[in-house]
Each structure stands twice: as structure tokens, then as C-alpha cells.
N, C-alpha and C. Protein backbone atom coordinates (compact mmCIF):
# COMPACT_ATOMS: atom_id res chain seq x y z
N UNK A 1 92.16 39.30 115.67
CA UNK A 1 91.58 40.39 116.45
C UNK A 1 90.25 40.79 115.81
N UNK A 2 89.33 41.16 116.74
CA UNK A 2 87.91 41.59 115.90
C UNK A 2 88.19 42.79 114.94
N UNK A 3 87.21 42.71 113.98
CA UNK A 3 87.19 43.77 113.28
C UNK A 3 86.30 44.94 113.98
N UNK A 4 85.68 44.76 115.13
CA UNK A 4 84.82 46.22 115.78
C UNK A 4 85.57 47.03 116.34
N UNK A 5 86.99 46.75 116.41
CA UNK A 5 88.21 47.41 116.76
C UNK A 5 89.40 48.06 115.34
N UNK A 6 88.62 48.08 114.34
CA UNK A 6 89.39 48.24 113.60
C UNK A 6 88.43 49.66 112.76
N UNK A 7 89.35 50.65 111.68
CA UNK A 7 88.64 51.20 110.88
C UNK A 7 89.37 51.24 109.67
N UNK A 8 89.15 51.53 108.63
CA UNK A 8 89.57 51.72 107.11
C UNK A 8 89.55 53.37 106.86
N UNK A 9 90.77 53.55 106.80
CA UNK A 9 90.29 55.06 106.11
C UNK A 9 91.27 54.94 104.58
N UNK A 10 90.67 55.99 103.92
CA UNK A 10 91.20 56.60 102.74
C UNK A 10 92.01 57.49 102.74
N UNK A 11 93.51 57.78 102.71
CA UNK A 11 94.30 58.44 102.98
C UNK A 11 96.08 57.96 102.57
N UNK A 12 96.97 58.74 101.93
CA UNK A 12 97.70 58.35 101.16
C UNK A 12 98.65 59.08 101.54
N UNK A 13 100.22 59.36 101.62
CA UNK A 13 101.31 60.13 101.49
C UNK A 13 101.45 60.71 103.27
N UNK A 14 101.46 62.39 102.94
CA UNK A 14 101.26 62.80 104.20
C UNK A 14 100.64 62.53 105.44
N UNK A 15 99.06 62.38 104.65
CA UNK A 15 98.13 62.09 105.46
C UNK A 15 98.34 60.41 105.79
N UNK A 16 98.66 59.63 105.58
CA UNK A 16 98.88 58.52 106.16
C UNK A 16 99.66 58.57 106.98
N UNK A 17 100.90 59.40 107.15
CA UNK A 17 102.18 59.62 108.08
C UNK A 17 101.25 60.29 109.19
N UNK A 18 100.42 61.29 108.98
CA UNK A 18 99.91 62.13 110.17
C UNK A 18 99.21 60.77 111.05
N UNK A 19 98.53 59.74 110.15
CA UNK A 19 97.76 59.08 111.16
C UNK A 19 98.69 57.99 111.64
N UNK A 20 99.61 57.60 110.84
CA UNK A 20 99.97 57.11 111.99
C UNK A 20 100.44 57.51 113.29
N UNK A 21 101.16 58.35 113.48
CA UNK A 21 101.45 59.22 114.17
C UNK A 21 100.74 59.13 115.42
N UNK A 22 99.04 59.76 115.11
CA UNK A 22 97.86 59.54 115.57
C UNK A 22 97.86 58.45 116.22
N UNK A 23 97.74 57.41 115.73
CA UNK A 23 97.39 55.93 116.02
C UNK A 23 98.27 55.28 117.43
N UNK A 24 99.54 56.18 116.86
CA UNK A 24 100.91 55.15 117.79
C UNK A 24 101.01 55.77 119.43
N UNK A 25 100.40 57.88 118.62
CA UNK A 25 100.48 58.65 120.23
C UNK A 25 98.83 57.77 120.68
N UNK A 26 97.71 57.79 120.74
CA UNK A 26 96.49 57.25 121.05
C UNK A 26 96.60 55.96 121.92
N UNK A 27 97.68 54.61 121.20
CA UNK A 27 97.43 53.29 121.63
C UNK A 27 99.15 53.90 122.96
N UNK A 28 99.76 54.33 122.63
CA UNK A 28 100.55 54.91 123.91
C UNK A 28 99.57 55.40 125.17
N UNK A 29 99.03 56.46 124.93
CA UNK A 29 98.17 57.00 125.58
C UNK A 29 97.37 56.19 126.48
N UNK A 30 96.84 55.12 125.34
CA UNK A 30 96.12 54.57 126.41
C UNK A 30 96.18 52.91 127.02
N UNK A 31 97.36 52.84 126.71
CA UNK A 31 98.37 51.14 127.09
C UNK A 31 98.09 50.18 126.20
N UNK A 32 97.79 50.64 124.83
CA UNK A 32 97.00 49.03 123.97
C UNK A 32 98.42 48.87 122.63
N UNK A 33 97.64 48.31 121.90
CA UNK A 33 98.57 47.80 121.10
C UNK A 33 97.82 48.14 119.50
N UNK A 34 98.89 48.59 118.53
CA UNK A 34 97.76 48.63 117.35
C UNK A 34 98.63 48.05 116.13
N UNK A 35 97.87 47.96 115.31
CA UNK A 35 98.03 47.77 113.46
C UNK A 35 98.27 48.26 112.73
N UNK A 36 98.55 48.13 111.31
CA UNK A 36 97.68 48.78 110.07
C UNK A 36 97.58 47.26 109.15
N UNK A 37 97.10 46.89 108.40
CA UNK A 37 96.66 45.96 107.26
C UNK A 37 96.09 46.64 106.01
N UNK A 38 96.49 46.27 105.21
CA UNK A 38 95.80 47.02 103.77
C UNK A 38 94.09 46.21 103.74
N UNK A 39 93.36 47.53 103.06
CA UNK A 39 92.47 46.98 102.74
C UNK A 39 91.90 47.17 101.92
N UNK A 40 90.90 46.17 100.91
CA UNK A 40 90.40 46.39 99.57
C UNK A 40 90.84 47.66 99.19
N UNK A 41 90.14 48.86 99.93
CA UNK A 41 90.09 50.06 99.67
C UNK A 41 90.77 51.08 100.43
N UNK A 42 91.70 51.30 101.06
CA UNK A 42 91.61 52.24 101.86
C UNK A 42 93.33 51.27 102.91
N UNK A 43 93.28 51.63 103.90
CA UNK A 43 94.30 51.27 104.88
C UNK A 43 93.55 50.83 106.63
N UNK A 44 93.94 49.89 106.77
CA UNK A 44 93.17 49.47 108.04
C UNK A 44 93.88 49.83 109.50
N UNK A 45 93.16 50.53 109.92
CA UNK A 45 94.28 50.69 111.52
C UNK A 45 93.23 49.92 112.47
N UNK A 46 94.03 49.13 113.39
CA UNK A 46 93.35 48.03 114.15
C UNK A 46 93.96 48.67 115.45
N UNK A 47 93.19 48.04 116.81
CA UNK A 47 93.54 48.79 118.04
C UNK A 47 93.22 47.51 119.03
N UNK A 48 93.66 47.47 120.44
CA UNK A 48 93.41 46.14 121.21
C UNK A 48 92.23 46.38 121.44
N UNK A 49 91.45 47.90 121.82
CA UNK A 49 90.03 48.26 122.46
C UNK A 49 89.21 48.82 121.77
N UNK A 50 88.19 49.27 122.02
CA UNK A 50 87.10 50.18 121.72
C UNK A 50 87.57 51.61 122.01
N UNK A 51 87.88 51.91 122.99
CA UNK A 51 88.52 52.76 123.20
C UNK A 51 89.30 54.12 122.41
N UNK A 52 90.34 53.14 122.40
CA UNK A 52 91.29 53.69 121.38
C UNK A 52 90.88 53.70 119.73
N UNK A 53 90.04 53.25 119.93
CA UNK A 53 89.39 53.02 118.16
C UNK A 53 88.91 53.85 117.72
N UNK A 54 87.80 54.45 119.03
CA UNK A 54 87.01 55.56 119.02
C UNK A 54 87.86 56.74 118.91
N UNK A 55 89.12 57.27 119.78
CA UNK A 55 89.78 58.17 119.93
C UNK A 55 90.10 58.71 118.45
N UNK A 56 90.59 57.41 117.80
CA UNK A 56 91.24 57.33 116.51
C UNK A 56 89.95 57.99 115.66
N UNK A 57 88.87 57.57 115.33
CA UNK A 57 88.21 58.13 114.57
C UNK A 57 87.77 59.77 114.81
N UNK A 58 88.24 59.88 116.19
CA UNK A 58 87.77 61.69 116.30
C UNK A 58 89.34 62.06 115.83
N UNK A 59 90.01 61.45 115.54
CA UNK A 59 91.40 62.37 115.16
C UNK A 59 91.00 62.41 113.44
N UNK A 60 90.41 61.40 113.17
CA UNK A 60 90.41 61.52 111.56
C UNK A 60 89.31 62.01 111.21
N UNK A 61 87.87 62.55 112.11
CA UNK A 61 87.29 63.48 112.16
C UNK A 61 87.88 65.00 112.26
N UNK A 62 88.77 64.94 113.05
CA UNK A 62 89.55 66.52 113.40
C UNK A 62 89.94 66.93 111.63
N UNK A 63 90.72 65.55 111.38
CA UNK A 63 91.37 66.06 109.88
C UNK A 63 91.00 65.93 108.83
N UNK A 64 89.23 65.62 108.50
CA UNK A 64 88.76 65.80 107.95
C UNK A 64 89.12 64.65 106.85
N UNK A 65 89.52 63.35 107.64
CA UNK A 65 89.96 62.03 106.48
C UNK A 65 88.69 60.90 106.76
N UNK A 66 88.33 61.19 105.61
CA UNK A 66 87.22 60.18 105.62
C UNK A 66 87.38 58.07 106.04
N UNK A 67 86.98 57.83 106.66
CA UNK A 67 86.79 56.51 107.41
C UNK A 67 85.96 55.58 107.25
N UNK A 68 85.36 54.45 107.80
CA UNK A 68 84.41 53.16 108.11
C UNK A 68 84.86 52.06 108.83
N UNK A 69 83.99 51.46 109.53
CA UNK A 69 84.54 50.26 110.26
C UNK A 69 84.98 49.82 109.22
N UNK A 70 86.10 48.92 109.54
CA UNK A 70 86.41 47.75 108.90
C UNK A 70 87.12 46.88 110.27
């Protein structure tokens, strides 16, 4: 799957549970399919669209968890 559908954030314990959470209501929401993969740094959540990728990063904007494509 491309990586322009994917992001890396930094986030551990709770805050990893909240996003997924995030991730699973989002790719529901909007009929796709998603991931996670570890990465170098951080945790990768992958998504089928643009879409939902985008959604995802305003949720981890809302919570103030820092991100980057990956």
C-alpha cells in the first residue's frame, strides 16, 4: 500500500489506545480498511484513502499527538 496514505505518530500507552480507537471509528465511517506497522520511530497507521488519512491526522491534531507522513 502507498505510503501517502499512511502517518507515523509518537504516542504510547493510553494515547495509542485513544488512536486506535480513532483510526477503526474513521476507516468505519468511511468504508476503507486500515493498519498499524511499527516504525523506526513512532507507530504507523495506514488507511485504503486519502481521505481517511486526512481525517486521522485532524483527530491527532484535536489531541494534540504529534505526527508525519510516513
Amino acid at each position: 500500500m502507498p505510503k501517502e496514505y499512511c502517518l507515523i505518530v509518537r504516542a504510547a500507552g493510553k494515547q495509542l489506545d485513544l488512536l486506535r480507537g480513532e483510526a477503526s471509528r474513521i476507516a468505519k465511517g468511511t468504508n476503507v480498511d486500515w493498519w498499524i506497522d511499527r516504525a523506526e520511530v513512532g507507530t504507523r497507521f495506514c488507511f485504503e484513502d486519502t481521505k481517511a488519512k486526512e481525517s486521522f491526522a485532524l483527530a491527532c491534531d484535536n489531541f494534540g499527538i504529534p505526527f508525519r507522513d510516513g
